[in-house]
N, C-alpha and C. Protein backbone atom coordinates (compact mmCIF):
# COMPACT_ATOMS: atom_id res chain seq x y z
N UNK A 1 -23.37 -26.73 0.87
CA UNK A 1 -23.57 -26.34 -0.53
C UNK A 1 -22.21 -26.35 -1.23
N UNK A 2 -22.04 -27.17 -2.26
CA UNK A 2 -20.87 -27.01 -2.99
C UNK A 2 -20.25 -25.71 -3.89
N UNK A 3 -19.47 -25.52 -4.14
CA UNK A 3 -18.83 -24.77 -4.90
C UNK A 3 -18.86 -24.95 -6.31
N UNK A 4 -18.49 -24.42 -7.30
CA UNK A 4 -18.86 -24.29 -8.71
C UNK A 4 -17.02 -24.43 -9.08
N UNK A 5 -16.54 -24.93 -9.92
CA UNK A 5 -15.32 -25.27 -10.36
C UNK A 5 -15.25 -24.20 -11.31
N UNK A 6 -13.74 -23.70 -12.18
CA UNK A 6 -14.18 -22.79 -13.00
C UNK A 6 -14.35 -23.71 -14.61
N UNK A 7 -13.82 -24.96 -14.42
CA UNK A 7 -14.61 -25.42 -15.80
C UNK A 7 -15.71 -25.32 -15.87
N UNK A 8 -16.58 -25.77 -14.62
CA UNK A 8 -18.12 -25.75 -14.98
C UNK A 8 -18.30 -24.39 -14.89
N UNK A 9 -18.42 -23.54 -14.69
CA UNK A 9 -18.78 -22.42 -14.95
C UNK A 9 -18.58 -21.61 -16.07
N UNK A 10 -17.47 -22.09 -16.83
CA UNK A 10 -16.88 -21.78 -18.00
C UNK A 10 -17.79 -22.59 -18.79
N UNK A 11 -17.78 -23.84 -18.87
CA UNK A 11 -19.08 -24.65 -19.47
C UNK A 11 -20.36 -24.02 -19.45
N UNK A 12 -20.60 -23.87 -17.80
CA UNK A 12 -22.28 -23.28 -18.23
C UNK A 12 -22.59 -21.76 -18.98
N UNK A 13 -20.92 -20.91 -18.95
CA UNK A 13 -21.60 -19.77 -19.86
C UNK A 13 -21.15 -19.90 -21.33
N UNK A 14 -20.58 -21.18 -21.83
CA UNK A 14 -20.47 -21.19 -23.39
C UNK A 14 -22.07 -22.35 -23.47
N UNK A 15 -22.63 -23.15 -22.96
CA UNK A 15 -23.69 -23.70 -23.24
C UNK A 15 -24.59 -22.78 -23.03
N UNK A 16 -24.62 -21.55 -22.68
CA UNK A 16 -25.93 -20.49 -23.02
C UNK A 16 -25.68 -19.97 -24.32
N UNK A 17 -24.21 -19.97 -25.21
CA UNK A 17 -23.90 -19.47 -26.86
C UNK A 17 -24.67 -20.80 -27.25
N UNK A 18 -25.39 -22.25 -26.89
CA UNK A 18 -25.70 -23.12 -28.01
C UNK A 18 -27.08 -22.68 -28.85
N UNK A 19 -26.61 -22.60 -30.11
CA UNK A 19 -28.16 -22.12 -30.89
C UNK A 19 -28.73 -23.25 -31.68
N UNK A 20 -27.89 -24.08 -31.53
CA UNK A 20 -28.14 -25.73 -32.50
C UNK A 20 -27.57 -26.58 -32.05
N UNK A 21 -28.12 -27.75 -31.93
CA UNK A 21 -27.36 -29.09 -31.27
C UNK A 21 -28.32 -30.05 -32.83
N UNK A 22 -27.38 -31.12 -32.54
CA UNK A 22 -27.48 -32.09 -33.41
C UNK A 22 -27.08 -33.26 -32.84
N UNK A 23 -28.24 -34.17 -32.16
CA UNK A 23 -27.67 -35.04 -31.37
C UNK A 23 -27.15 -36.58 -32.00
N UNK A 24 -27.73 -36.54 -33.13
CA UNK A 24 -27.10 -37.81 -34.25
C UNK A 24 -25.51 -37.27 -34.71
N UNK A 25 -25.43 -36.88 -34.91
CA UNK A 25 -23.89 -36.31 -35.41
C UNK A 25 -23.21 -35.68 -34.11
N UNK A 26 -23.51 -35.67 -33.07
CA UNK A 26 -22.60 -35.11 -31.56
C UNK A 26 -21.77 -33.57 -32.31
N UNK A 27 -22.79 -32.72 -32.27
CA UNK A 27 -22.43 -31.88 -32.41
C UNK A 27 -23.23 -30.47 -32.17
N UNK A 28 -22.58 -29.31 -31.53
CA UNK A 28 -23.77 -28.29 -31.52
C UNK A 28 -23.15 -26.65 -32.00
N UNK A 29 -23.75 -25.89 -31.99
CA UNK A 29 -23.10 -24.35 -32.94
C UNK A 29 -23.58 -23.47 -31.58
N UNK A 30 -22.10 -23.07 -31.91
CA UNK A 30 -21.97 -22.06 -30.87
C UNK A 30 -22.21 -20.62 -31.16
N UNK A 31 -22.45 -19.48 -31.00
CA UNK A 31 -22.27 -18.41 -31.42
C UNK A 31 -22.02 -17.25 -29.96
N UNK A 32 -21.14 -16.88 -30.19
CA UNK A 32 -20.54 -15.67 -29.35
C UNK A 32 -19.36 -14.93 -29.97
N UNK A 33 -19.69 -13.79 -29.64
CA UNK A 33 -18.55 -12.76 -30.08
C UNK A 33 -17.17 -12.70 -29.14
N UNK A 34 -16.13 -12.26 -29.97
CA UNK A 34 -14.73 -12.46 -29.94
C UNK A 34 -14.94 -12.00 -28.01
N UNK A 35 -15.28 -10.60 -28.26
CA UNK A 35 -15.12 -9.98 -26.79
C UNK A 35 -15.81 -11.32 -25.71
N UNK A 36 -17.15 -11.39 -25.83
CA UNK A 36 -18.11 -11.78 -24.72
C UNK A 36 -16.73 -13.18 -24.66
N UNK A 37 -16.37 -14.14 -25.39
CA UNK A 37 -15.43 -14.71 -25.27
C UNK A 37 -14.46 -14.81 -24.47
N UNK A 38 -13.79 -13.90 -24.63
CA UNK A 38 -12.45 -13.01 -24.35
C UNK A 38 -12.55 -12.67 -22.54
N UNK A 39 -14.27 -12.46 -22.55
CA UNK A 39 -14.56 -12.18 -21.03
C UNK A 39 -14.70 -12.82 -20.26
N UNK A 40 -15.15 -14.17 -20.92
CA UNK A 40 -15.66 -15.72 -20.27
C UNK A 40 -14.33 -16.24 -19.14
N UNK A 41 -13.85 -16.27 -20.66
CA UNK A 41 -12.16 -16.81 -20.51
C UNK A 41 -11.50 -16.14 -19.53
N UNK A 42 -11.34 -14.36 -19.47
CA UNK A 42 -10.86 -13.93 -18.62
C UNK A 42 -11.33 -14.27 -17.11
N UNK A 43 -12.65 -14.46 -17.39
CA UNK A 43 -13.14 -14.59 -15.62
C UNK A 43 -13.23 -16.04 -15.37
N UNK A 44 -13.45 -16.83 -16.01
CA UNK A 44 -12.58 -18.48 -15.74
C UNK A 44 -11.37 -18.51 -15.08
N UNK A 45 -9.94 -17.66 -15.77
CA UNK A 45 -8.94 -17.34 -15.59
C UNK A 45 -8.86 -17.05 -13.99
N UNK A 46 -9.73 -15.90 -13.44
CA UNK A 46 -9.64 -15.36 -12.42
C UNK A 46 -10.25 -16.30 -11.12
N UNK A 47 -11.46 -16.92 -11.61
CA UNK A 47 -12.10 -17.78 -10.37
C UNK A 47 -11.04 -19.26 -10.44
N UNK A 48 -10.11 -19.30 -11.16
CA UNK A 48 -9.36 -20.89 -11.19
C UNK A 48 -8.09 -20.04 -10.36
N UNK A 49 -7.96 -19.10 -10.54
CA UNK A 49 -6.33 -18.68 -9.38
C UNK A 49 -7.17 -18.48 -8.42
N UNK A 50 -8.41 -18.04 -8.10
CA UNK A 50 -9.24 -18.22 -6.77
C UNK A 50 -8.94 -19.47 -6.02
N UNK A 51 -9.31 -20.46 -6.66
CA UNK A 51 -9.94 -21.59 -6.28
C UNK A 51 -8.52 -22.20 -5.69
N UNK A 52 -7.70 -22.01 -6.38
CA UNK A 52 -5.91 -22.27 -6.59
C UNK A 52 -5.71 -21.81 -5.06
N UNK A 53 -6.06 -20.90 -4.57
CA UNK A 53 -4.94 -19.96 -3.39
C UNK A 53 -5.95 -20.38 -2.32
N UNK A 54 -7.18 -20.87 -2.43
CA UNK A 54 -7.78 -20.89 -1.74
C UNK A 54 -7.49 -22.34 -0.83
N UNK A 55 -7.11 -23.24 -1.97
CA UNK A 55 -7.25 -24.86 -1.78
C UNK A 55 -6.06 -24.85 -1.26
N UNK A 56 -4.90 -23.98 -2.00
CA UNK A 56 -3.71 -23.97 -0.65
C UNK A 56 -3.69 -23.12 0.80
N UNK A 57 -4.53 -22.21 1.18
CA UNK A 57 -4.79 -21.68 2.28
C UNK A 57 -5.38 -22.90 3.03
N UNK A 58 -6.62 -23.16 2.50
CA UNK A 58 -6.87 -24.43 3.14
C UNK A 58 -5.88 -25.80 3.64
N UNK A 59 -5.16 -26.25 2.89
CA UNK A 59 -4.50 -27.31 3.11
C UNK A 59 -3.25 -26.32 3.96
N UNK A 60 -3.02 -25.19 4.09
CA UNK A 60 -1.46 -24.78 4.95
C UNK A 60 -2.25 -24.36 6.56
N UNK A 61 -3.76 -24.30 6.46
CA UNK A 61 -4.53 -23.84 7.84
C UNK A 61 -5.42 -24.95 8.45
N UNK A 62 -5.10 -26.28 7.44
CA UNK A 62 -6.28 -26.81 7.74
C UNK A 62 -5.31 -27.93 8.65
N UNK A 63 -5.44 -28.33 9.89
CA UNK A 63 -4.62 -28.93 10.71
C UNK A 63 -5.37 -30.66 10.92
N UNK A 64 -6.66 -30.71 10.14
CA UNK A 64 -7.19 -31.85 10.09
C UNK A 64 -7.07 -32.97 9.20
N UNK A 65 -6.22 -32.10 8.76
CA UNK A 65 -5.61 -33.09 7.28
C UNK A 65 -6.64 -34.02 6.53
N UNK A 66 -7.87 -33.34 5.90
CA UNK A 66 -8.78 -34.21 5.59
C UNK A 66 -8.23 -35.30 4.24
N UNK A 67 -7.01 -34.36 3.71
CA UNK A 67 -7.21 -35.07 2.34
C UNK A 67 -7.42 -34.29 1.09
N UNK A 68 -6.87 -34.15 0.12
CA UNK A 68 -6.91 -33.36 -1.31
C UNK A 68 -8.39 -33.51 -1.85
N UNK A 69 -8.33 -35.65 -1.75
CA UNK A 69 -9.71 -35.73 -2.89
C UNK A 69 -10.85 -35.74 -1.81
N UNK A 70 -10.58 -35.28 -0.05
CA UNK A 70 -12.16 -35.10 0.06
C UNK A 70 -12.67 -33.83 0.17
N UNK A 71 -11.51 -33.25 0.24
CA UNK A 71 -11.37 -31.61 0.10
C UNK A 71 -12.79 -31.74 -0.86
N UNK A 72 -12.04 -31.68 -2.15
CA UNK A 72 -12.88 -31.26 -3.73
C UNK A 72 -13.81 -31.52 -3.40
N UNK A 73 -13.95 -33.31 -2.92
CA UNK A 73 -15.46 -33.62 -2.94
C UNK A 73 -16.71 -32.61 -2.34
N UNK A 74 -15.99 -32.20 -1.15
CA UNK A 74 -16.84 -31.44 -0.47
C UNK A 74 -17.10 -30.09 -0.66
N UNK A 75 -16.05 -29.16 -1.63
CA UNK A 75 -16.32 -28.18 -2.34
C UNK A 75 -16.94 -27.79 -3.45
N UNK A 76 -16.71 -29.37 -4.45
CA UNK A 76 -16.80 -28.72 -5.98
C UNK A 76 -17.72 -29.95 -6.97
N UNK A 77 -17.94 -31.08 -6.16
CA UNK A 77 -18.66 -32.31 -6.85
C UNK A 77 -20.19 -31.84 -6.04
N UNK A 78 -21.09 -31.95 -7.30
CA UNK A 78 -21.93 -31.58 -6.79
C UNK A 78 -23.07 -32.78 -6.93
């Protein structure tokens, strides 16, 4: 089972603010308050230094040397 990146996760909780999309004009309206914002962002913040310390624990323990891009693949491409 893959892992969740913190863009996409940051993505999937500002695409629950969409209240309008407009798919002729590529555009959609967001609505969220400053805080709920502020919180998103903060916990994006926190699961990306996760993901950060983790991918180097891995690569300083991992003695199989798989590789950076098959690392991801196998964590975070889903």
């Amino acid at each position: 089972m893959s892992k969740q990146t913190s863009v996409n996760w940051f993505d999937e909780q500002i695409q629950e603010k969409v209240i309008a999309q407009d798919t002729v004009a590529r555009k959609m309206i967001i609505e969220i308050s400053m805080d709920d914002y502020m919180d998103i962002k903060r916990q994006s913040q926190v699961l990306f230094e996760k993901q950060i310390i983790d991918a180097y624990l891995h690569g300083v323990f991992n003695r199989r040397k798989r590789g950076a891009s098959k690392y991801y693949q196998e964590n975070y491409e889903q």
